[in-house]
Protein backbone atom coordinates (compact mmCIF):
# COMPACT_ATOMS: atom_id res chain seq x y z
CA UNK A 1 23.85 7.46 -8.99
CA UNK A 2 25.42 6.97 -5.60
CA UNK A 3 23.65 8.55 -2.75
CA UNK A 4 26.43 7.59 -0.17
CA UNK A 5 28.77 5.16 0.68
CA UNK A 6 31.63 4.24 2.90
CA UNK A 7 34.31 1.53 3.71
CA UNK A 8 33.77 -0.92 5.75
CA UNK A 9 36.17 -3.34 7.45
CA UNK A 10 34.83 -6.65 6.92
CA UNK A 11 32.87 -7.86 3.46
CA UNK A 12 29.11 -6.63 3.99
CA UNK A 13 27.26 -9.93 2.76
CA UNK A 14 23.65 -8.79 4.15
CA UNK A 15 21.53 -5.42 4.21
CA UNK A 16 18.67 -4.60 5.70
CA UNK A 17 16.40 -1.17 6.34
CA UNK A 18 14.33 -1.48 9.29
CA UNK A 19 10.55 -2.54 7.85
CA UNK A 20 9.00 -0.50 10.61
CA UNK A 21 7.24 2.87 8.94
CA UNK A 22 8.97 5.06 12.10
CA UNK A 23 12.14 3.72 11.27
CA UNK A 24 12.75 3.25 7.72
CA UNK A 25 15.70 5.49 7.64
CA UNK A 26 17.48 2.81 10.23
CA UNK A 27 19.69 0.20 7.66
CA UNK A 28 21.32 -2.73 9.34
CA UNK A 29 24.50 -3.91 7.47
CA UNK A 30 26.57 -7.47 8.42
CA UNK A 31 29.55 -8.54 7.36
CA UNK A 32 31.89 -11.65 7.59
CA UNK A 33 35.24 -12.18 6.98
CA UNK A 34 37.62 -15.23 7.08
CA UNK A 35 40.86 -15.54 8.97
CA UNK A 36 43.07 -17.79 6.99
CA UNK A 37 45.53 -19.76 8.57
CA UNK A 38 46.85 -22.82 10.71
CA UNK A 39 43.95 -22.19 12.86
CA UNK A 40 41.11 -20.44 10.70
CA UNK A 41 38.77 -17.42 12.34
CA UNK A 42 35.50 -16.20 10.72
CA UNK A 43 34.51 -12.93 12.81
CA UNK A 44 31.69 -10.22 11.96
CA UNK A 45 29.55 -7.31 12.74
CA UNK A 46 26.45 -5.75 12.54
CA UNK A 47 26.30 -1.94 11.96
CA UNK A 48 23.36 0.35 12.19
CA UNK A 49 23.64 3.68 9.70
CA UNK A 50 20.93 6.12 9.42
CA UNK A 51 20.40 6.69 5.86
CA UNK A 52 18.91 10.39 4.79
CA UNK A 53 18.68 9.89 1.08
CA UNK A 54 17.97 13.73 0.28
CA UNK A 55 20.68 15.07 2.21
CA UNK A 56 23.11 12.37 0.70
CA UNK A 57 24.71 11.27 4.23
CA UNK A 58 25.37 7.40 5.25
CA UNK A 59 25.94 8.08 9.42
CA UNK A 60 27.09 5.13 11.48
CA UNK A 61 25.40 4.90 14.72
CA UNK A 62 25.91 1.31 15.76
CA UNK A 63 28.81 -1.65 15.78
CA UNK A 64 28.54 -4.59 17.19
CA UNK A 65 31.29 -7.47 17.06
CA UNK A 66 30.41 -10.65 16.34
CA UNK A 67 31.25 -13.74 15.13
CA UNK A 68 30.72 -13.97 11.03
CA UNK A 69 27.11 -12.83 9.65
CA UNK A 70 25.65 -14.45 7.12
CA UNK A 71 22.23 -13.17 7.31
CA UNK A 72 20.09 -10.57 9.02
CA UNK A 73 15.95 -10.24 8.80
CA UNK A 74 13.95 -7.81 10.55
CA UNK A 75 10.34 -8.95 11.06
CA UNK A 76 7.37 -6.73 8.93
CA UNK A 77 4.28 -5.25 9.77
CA UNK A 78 4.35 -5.94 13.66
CA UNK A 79 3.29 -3.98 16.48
CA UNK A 80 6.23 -5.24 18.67
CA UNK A 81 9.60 -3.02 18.76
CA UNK A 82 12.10 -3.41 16.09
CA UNK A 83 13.79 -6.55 16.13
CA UNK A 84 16.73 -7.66 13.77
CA UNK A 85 17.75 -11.58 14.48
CA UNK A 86 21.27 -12.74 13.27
CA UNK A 87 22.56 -16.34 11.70
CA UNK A 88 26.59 -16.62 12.24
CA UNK A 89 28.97 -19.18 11.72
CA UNK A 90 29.26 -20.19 15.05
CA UNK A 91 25.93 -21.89 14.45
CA UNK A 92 24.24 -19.15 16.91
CA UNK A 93 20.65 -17.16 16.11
CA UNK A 94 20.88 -14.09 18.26
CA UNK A 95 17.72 -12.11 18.48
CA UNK A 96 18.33 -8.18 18.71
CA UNK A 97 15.81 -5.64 19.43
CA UNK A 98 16.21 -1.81 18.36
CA UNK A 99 16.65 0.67 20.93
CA UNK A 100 17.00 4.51 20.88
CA UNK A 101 15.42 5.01 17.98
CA UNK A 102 13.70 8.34 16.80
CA UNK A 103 11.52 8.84 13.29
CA UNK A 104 13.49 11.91 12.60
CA UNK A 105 17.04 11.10 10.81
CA UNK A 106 18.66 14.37 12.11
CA UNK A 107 18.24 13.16 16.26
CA UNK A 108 18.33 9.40 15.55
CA UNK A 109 20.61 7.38 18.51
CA UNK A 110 19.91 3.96 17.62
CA UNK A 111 21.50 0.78 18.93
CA UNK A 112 20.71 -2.92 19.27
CA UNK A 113 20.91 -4.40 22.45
CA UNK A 114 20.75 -8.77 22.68
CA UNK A 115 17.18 -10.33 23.80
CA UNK A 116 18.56 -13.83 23.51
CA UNK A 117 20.39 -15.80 21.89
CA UNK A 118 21.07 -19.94 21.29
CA UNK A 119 23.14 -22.55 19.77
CA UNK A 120 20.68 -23.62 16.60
CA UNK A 121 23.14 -25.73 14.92
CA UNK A 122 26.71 -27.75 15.47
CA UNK A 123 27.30 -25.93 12.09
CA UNK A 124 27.16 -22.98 9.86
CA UNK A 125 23.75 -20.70 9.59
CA UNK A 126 23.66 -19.49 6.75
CA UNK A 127 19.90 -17.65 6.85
CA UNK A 128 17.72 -16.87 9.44
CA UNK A 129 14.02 -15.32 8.37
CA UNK A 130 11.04 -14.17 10.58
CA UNK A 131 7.46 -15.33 9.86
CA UNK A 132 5.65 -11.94 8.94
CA UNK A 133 2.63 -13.21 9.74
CA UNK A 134 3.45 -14.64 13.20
CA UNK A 135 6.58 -12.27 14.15
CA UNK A 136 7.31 -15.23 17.30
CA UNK A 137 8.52 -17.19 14.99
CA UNK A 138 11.99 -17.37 13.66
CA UNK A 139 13.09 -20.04 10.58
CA UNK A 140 16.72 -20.78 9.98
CA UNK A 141 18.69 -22.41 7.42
CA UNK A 142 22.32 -24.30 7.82
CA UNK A 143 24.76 -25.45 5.70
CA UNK A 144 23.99 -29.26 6.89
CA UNK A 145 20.55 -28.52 4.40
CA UNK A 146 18.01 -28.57 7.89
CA UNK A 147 15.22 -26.08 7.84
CA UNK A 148 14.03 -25.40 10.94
CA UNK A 149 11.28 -23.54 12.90
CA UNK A 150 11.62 -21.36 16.40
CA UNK A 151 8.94 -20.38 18.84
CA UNK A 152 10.23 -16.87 20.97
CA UNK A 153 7.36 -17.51 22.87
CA UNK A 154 8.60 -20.80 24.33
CA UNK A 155 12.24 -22.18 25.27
CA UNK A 156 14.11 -20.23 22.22
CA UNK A 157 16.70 -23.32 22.61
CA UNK A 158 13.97 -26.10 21.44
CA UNK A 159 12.94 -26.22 17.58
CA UNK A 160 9.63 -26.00 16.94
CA UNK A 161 9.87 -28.59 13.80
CA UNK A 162 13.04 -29.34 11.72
CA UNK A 163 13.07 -31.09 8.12
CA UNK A 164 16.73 -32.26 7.15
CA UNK A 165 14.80 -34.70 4.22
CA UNK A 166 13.57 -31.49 1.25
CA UNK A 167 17.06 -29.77 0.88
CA UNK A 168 19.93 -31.34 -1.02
CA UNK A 169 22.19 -28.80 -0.38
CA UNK A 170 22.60 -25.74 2.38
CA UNK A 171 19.91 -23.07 2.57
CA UNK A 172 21.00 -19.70 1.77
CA UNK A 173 17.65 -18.11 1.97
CA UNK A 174 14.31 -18.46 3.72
CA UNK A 175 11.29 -16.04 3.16
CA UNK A 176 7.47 -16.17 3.86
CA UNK A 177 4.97 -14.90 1.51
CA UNK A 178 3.86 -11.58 3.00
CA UNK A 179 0.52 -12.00 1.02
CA UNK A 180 -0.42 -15.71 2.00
CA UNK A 181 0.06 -17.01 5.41
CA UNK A 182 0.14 -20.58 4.00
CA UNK A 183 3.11 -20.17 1.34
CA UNK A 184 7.37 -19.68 2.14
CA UNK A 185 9.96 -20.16 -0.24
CA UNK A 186 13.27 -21.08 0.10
CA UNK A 187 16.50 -20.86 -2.24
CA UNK A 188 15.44 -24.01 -3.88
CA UNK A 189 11.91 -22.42 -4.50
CA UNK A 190 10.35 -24.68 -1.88
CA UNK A 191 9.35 -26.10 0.36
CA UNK A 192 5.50 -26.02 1.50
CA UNK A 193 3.72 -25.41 -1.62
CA UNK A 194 5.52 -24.08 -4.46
CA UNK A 195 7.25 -25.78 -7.07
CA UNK A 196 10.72 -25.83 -7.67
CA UNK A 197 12.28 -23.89 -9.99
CA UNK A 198 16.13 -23.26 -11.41
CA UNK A 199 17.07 -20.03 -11.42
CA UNK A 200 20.61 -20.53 -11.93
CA UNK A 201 23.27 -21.88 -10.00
CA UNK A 202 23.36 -20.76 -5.49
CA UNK A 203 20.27 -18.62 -5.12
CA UNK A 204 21.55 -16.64 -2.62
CA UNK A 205 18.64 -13.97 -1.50
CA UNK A 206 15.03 -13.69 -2.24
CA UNK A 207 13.07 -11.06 -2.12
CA UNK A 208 9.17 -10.37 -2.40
CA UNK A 209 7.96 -7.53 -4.13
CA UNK A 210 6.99 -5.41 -1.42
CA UNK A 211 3.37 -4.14 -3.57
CA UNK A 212 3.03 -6.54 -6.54
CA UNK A 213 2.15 -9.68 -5.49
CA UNK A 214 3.86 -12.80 -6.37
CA UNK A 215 6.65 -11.31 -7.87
CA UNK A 216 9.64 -12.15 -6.52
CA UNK A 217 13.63 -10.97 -6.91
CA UNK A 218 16.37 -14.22 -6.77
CA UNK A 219 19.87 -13.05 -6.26
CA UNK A 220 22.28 -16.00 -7.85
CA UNK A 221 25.52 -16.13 -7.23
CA UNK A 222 26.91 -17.25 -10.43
CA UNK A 223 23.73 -16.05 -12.95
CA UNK A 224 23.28 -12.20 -11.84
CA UNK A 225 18.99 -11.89 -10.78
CA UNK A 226 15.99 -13.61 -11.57
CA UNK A 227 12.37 -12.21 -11.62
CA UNK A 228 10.12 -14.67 -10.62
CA UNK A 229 6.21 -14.59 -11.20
CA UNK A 230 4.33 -17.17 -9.24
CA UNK A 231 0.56 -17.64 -9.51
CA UNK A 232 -1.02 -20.64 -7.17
CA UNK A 233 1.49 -23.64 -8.19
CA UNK A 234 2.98 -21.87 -11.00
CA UNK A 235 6.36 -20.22 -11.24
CA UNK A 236 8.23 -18.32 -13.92
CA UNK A 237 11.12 -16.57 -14.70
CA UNK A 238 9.93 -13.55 -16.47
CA UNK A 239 13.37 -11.75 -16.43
CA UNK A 240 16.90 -12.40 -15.94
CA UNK A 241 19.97 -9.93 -15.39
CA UNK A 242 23.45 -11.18 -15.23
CA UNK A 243 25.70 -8.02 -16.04
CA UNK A 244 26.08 -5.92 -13.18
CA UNK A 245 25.26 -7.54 -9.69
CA UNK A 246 26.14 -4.40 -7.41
CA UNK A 247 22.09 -3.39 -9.03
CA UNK A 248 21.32 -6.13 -6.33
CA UNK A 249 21.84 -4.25 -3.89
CA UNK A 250 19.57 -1.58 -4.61
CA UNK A 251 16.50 -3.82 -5.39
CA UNK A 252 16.98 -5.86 -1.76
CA UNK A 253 16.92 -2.44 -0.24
CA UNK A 254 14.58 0.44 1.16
CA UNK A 255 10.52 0.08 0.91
CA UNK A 256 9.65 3.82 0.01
CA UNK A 257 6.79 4.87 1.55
CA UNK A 258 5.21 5.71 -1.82
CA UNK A 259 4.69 2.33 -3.06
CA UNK A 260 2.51 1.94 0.10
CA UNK A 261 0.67 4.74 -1.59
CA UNK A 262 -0.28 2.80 -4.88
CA UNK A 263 -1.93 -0.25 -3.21
């Protein structure tokens, strides 16, 4: 059952609810949307709603133009402000932080205002993920298959490490283990130390369960979503759903405060 929805301009290909307990009600949505033509144009936005489930309402606060989004992450479990960073196809990672912001839905003002921003890549970025365990650092993926790591805590224009050698095609998605420091997947189900595993063909999200742990959520683009148990070097799909991807979007979505609840 629908909650609330609306019609956006561009094609929303990211969403995200801010992680931050005050804030939950805050979801960031991107889009991206190509200009055909003699000269082709891929332009964006981010826009901030504030979501109050039990009233039904969906209330834009925010809009910011941009060039085309192809990923949005907030960081989890920090005691910094809100931030939200952004991969476009410009080959930019902008870093956003949340401003305005109130706990109660009904007087929320929010709005994101730039804390930097850097050419990452000549090419497309196609994810961009922070480290929940270190929120300084920022990971991005690009279409020219490098993975590489960002310190905000030194020259944001100066990798950290890059690997162009594990990836045989462009990373889609990037996530760390919120559970073990030591352990990140990517859309190929590595690298660092996890097998790989196929899923089905362009994993395009993963998720972590946000209170079972090492179960994880693959959004494919051409084989519907994956379950995924892993256990030390072990992976496994233990369920598979092909038949109805707009169910995606409500498993990337909100962490309800009563799951916190049953840890």
């Amino acid at each position: 059952m629908d909650v609330a929805n609306c019609i956006l301009e561009g094609n929303p290909d990211a969403v995200e609810f801010c992680p931050d307990d005050l804030f939950h009600h805050i979801l960031a949505v991107s889009t991206y949307t190509l200009q055909e033509g003699v000269q082709p144009s891929r332009f964006g936005s981010i826009l901030l709603f504030n979501v109050d489930a039990e009233a039904g309402q969906l209330k834009p606060l925010h809009n910011v133009e941009t060039a085309g989004v192809f990923d949005i992450w907030n960081p989890i479990g920090t005691s910094l402000c809100p931030m939200l960073a952004q991969a476009d196809a410009d080959g930019y990672l902008r870093v956003y932080s949340l401003e305005g912001h109130s706990s109660e839905p009904e007087t929320t003002e929010s709005h994101i205002s730039t804390v930097n921003k850097w050419k990452a890549q000549e090419c497309e970025l196609w994810t961009t993920s922070f480290d929940t365990h270190q929120p300084n650092i920022l990971y991005t993926g690009s279409d020219d298959c490098k993975f590489s790591c960002w310190d905000l805590r030194d020259d944001p224009s100066k990798w950290v490490f890059q690997n162009k050698n594990v990836h045989t095609m462009g990373i889609c998605s990037i996530v760390k283990n919120p559970n073990d420091p030591t352990s990140l997947l990517s859309d190929h189900f590595h690298p660092v130390n996890e097998r790989a595993i196929s899923v089905g063909e362009g994993v395009w999200r993963i998720k972590f369960h946000p209170v079972i742990h090492g179960l994880v959520l693959a959004a494919c683009m051409h084989n519907g979503f994956s379950v995924v148990k892993i256990h030390e070097e072990k992976a496994e799909v233990i369920e598979n759903y092909n038949k109805h991807a707009l169910l995606l979007m409500e498993l990337i979505g909100r962490r309800e405060k009563n799951l916190k609840k049953e840890k």
